[in-house]
PDB file of N, CA and C in Angstrom:
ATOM      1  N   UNK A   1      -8.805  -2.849  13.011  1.00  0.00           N
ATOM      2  CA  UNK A   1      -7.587  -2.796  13.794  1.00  0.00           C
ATOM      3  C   UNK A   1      -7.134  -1.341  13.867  1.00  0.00           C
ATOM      4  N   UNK A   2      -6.898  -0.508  15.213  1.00  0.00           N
ATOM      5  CA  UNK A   2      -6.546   0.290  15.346  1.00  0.00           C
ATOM      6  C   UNK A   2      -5.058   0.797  15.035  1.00  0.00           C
ATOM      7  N   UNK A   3      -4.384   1.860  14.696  1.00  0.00           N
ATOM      8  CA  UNK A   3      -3.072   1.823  14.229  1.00  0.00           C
ATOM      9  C   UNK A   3      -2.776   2.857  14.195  1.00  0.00           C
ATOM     10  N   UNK A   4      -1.543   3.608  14.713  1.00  0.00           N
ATOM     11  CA  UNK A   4      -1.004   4.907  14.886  1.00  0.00           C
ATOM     12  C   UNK A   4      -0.818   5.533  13.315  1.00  0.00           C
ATOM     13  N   UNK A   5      -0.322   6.414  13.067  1.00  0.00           N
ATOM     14  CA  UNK A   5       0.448   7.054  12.234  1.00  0.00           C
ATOM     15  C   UNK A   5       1.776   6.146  11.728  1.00  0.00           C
ATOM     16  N   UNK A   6       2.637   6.222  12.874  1.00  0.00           N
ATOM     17  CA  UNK A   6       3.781   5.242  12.941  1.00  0.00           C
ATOM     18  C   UNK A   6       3.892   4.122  11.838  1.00  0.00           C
ATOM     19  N   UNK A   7       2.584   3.474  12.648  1.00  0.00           N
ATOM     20  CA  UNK A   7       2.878   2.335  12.159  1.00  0.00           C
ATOM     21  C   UNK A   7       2.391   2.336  10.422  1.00  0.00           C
ATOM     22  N   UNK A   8       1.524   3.203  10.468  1.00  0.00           N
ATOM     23  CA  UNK A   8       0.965   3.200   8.745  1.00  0.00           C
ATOM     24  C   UNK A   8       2.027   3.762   8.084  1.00  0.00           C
ATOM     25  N   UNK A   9       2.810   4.544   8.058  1.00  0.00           N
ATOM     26  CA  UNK A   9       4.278   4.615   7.577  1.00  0.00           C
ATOM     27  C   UNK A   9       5.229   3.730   7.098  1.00  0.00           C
ATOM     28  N   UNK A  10       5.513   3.080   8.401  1.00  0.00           N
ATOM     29  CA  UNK A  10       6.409   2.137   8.321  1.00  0.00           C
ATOM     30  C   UNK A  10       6.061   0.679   7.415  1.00  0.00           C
ATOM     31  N   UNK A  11       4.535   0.523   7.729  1.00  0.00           N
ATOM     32  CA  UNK A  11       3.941  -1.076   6.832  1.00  0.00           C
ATOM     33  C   UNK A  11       4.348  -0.729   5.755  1.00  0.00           C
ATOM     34  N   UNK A  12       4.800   0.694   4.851  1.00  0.00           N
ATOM     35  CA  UNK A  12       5.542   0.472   3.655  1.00  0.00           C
ATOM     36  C   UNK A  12       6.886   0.049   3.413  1.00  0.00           C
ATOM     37  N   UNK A  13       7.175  -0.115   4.609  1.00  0.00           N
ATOM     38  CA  UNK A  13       9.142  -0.554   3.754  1.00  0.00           C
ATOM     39  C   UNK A  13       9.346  -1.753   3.188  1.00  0.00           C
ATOM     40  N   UNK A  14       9.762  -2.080   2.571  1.00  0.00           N
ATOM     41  CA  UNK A  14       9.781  -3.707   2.048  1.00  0.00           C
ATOM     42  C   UNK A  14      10.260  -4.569   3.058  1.00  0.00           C
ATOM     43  N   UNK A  15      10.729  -4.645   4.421  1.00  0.00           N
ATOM     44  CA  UNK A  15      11.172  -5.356   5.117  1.00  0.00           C
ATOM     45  C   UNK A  15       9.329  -5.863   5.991  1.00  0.00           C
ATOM     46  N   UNK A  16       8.448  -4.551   5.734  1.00  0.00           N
ATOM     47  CA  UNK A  16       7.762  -5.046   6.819  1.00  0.00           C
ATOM     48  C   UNK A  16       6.359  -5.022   5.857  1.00  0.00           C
ATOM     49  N   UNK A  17       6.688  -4.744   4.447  1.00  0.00           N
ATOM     50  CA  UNK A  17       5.250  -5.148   3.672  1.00  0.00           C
ATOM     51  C   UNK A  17       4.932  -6.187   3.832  1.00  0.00           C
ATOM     52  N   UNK A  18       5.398  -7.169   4.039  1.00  0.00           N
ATOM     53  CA  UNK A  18       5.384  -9.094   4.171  1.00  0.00           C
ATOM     54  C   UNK A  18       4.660  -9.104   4.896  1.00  0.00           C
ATOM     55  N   UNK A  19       4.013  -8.872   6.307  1.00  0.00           N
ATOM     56  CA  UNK A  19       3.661  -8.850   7.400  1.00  0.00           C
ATOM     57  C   UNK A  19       2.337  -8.700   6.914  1.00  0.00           C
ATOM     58  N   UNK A  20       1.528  -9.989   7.516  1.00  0.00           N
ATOM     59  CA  UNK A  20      -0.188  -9.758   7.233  1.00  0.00           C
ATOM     60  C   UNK A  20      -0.699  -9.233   8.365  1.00  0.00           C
ATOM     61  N   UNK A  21      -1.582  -8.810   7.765  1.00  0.00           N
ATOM     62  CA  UNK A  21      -2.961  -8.228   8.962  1.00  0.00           C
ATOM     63  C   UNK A  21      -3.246  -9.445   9.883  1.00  0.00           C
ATOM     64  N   UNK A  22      -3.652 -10.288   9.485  1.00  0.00           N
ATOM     65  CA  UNK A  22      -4.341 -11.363  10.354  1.00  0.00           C
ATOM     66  C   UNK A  22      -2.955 -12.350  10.879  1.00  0.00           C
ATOM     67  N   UNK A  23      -1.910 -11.709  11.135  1.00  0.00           N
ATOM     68  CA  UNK A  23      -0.643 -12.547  11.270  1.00  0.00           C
ATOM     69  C   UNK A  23      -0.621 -11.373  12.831  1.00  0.00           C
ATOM     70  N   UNK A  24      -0.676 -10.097  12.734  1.00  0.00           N
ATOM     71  CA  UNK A  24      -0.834  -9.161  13.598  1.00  0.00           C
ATOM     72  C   UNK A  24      -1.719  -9.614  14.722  1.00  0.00           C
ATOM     73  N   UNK A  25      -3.095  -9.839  14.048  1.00  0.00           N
ATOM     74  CA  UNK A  25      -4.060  -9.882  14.657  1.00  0.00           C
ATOM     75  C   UNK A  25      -3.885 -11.247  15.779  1.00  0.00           C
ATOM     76  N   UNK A  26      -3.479 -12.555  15.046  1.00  0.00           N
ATOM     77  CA  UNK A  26      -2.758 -13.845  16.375  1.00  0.00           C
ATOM     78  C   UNK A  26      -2.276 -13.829  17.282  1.00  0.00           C
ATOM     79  N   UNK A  27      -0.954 -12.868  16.831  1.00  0.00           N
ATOM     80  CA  UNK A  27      -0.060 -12.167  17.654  1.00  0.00           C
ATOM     81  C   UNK A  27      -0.978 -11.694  18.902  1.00  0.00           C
ATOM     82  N   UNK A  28      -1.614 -10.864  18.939  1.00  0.00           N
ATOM     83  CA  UNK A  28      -2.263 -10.047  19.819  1.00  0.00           C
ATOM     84  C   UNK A  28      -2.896 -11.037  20.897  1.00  0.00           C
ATOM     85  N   UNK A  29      -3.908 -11.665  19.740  1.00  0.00           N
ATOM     86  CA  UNK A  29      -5.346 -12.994  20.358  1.00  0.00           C
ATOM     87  C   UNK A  29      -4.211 -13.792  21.554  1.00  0.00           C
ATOM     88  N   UNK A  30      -2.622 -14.079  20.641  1.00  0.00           N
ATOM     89  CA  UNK A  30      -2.204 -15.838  21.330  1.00  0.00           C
ATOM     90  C   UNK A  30      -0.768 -15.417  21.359  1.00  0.00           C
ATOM     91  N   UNK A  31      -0.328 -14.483  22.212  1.00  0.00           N
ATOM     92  CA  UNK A  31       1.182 -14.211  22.411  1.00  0.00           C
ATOM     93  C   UNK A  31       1.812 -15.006  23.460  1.00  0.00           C
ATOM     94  N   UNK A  32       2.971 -15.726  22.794  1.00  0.00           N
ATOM     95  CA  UNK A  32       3.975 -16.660  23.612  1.00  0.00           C
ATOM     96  C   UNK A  32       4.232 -15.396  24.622  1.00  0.00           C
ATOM     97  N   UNK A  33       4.423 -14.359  24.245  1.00  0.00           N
ATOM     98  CA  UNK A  33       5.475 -13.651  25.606  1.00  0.00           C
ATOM     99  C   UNK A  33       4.863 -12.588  25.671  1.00  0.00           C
ATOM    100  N   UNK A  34       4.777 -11.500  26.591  1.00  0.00           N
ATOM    101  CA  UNK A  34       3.794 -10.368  26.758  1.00  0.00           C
ATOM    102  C   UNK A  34       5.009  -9.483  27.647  1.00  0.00           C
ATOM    103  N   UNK A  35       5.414  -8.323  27.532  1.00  0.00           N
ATOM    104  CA  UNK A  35       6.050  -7.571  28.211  1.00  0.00           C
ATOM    105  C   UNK A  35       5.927  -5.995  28.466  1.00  0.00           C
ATOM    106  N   UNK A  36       5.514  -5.338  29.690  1.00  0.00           N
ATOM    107  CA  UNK A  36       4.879  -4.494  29.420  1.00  0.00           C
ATOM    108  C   UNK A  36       6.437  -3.401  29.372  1.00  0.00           C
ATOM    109  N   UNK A  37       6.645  -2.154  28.428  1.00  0.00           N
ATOM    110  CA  UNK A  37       7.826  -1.484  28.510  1.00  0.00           C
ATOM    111  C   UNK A  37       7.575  -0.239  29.598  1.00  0.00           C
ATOM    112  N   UNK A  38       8.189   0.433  29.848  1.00  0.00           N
ATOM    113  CA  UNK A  38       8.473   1.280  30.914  1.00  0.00           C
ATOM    114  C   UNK A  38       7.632   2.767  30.239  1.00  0.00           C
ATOM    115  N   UNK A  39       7.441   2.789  29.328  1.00  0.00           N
ATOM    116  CA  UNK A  39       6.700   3.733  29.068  1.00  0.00           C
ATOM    117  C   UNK A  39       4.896   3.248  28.667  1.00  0.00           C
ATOM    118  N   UNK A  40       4.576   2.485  29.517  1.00  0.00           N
ATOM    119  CA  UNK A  40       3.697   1.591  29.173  1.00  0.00           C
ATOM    120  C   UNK A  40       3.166   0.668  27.752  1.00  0.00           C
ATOM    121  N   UNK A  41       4.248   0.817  26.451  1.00  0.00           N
ATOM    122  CA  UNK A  41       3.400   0.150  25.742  1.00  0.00           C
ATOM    123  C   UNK A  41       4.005  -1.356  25.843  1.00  0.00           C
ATOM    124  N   UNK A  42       3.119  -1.920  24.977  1.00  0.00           N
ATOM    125  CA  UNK A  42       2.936  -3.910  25.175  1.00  0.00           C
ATOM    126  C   UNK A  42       3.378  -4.501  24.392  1.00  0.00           C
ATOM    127  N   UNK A  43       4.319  -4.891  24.750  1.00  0.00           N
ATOM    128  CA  UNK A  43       5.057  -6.135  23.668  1.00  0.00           C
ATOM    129  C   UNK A  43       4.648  -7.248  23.447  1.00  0.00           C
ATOM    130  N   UNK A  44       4.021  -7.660  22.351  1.00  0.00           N
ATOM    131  CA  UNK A  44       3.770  -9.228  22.090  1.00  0.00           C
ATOM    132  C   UNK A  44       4.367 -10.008  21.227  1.00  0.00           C
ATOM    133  N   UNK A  45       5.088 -11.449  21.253  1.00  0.00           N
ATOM    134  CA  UNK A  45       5.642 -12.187  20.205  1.00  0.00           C
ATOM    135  C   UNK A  45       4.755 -13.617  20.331  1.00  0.00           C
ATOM    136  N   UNK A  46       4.574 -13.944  18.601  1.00  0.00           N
ATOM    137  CA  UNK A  46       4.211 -14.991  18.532  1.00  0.00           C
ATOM    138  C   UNK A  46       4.687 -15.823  17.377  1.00  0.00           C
ATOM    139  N   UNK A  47       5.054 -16.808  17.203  1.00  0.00           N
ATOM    140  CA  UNK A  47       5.600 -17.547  15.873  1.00  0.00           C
ATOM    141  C   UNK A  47       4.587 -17.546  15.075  1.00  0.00           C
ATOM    142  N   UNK A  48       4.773 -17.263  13.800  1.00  0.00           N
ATOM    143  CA  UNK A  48       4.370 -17.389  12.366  1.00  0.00           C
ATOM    144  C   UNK A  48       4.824 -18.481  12.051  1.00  0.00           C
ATOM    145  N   UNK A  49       4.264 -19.320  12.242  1.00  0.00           N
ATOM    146  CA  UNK A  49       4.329 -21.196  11.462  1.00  0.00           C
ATOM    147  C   UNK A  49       4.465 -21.015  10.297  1.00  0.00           C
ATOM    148  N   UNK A  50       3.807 -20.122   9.417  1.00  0.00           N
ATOM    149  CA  UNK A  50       3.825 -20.214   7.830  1.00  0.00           C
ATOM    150  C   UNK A  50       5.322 -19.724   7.348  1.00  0.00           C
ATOM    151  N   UNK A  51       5.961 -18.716   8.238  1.00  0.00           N
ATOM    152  CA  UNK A  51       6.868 -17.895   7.768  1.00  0.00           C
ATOM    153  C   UNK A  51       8.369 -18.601   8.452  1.00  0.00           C
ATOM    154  N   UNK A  52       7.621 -19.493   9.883  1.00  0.00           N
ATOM    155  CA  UNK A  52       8.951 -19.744  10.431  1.00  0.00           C
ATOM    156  C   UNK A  52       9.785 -18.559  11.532  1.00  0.00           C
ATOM    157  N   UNK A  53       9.293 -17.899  11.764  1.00  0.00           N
ATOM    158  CA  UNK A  53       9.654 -16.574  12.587  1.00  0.00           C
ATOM    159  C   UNK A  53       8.808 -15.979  13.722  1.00  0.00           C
ATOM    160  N   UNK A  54       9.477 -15.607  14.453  1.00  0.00           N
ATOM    161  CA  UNK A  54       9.042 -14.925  15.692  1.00  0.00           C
ATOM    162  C   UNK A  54       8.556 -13.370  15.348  1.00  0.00           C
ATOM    163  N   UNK A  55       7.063 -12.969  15.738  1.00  0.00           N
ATOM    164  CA  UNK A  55       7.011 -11.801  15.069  1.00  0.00           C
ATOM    165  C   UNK A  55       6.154 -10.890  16.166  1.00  0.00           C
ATOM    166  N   UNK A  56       6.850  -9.638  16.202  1.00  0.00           N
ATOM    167  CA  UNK A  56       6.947  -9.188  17.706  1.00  0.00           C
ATOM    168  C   UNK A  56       5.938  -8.057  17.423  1.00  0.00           C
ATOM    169  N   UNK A  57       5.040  -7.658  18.015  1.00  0.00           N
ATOM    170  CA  UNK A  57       3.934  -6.528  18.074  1.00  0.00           C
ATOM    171  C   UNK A  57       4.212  -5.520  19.364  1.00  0.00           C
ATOM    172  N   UNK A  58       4.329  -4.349  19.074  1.00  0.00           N
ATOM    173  CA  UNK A  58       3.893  -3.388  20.077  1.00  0.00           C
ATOM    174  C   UNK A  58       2.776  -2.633  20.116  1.00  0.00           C
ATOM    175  N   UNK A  59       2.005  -2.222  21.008  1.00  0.00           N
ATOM    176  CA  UNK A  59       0.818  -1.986  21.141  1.00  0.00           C
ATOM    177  C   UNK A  59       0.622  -0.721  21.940  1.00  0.00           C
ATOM    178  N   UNK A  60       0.164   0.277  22.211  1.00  0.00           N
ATOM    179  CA  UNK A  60       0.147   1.863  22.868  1.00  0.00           C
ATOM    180  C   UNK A  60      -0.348   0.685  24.095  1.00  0.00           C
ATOM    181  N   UNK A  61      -0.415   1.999  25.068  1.00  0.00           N
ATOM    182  CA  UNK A  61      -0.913   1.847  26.595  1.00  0.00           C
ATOM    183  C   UNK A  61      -2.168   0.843  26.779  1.00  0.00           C
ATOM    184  N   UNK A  62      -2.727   1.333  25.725  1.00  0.00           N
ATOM    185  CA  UNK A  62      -4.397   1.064  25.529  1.00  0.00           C
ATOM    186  C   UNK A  62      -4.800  -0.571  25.430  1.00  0.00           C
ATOM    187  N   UNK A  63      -3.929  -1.013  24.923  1.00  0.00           N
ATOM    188  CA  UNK A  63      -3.698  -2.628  24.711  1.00  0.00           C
ATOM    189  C   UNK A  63      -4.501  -3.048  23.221  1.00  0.00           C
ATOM    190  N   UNK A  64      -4.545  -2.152  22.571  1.00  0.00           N
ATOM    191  CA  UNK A  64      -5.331  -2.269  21.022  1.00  0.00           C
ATOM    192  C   UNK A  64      -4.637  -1.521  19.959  1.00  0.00           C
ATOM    193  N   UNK A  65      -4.340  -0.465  20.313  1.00  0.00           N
ATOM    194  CA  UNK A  65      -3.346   0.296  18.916  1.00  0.00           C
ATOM    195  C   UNK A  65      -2.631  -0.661  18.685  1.00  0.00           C
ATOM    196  N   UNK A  66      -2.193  -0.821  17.072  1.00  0.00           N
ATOM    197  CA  UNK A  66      -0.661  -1.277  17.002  1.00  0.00           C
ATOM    198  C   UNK A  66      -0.204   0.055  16.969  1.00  0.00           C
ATOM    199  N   UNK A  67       1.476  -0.006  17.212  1.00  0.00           N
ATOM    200  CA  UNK A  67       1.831   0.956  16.949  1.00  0.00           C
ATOM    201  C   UNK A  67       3.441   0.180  15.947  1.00  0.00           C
ATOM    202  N   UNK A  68       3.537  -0.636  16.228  1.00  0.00           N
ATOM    203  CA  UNK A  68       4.586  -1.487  15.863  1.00  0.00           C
ATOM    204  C   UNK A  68       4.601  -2.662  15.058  1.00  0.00           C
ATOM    205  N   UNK A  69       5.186  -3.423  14.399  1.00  0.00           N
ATOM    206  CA  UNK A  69       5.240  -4.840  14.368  1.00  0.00           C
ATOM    207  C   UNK A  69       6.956  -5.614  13.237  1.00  0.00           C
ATOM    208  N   UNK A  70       7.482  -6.320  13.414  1.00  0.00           N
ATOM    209  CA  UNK A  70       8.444  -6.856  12.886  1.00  0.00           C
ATOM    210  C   UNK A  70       9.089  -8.020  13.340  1.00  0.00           C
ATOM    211  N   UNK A  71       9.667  -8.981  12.121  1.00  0.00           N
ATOM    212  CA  UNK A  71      10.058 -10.358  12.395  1.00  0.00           C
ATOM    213  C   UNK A  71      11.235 -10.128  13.866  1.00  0.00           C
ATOM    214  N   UNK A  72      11.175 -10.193  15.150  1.00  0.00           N
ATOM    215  CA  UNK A  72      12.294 -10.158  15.985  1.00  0.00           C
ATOM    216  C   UNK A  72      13.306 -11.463  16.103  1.00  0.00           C
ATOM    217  N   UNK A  73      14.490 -11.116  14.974  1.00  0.00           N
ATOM    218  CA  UNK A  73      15.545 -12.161  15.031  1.00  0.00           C
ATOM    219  C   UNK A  73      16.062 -12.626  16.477  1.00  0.00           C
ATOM    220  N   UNK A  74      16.451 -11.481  17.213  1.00  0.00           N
ATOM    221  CA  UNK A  74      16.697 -11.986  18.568  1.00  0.00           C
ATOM    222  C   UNK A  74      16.535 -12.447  19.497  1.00  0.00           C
ATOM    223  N   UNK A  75      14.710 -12.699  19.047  1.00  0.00           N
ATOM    224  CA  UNK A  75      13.481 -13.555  20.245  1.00  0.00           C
ATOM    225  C   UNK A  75      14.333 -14.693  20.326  1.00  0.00           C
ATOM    226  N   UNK A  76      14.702 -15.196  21.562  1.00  0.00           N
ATOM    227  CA  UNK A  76      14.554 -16.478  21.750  1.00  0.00           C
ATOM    228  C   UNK A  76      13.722 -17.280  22.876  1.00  0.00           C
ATOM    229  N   UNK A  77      13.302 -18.382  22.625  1.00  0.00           N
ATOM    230  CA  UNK A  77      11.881 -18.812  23.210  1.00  0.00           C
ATOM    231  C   UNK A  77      12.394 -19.393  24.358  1.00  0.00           C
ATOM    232  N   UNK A  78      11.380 -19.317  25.107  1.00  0.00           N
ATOM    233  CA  UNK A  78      11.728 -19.819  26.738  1.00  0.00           C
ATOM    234  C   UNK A  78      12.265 -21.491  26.972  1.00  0.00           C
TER     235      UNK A  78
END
């Protein structure tokens, strides 16, 4: 899995150590919602059944970096 700087930083805070690799990786494969942002990178959310939460991925231009990832409280589903 490809991954900025950014994001290898940030996977240390305790809010976002929780967050598995292969929880990332679903996200990506099987996203409920896909949104591309204005500076081209890619938003993906997908529920974590195990955790109960909506968990939102951003991705560079490229559609493979992460550059992002965290539980998004404010997702709400269509």
């Amino acid at each position: 899995m490809k991954t900025t700087q950014y994001f290898d930083y940030t996977k240390k805070r305790p809010d976002r150590a929780q967050i598995k690799e292969e929880w990332i990786k679903f996200v990506i494969a099987n996203p409920e919602k896909t949104e591309t942002q204005s500076d081209g990178r890619i938003r993906k959310w997908a529920k974590i059944s195990e955790v109960g939460k909506y968990l939102r991925v951003i991705l560079l231009d490229d559609g493979e970096t992460v550059h992002n990832t965290f539980f998004d409280r404010s997702y709400k589903e269509d």
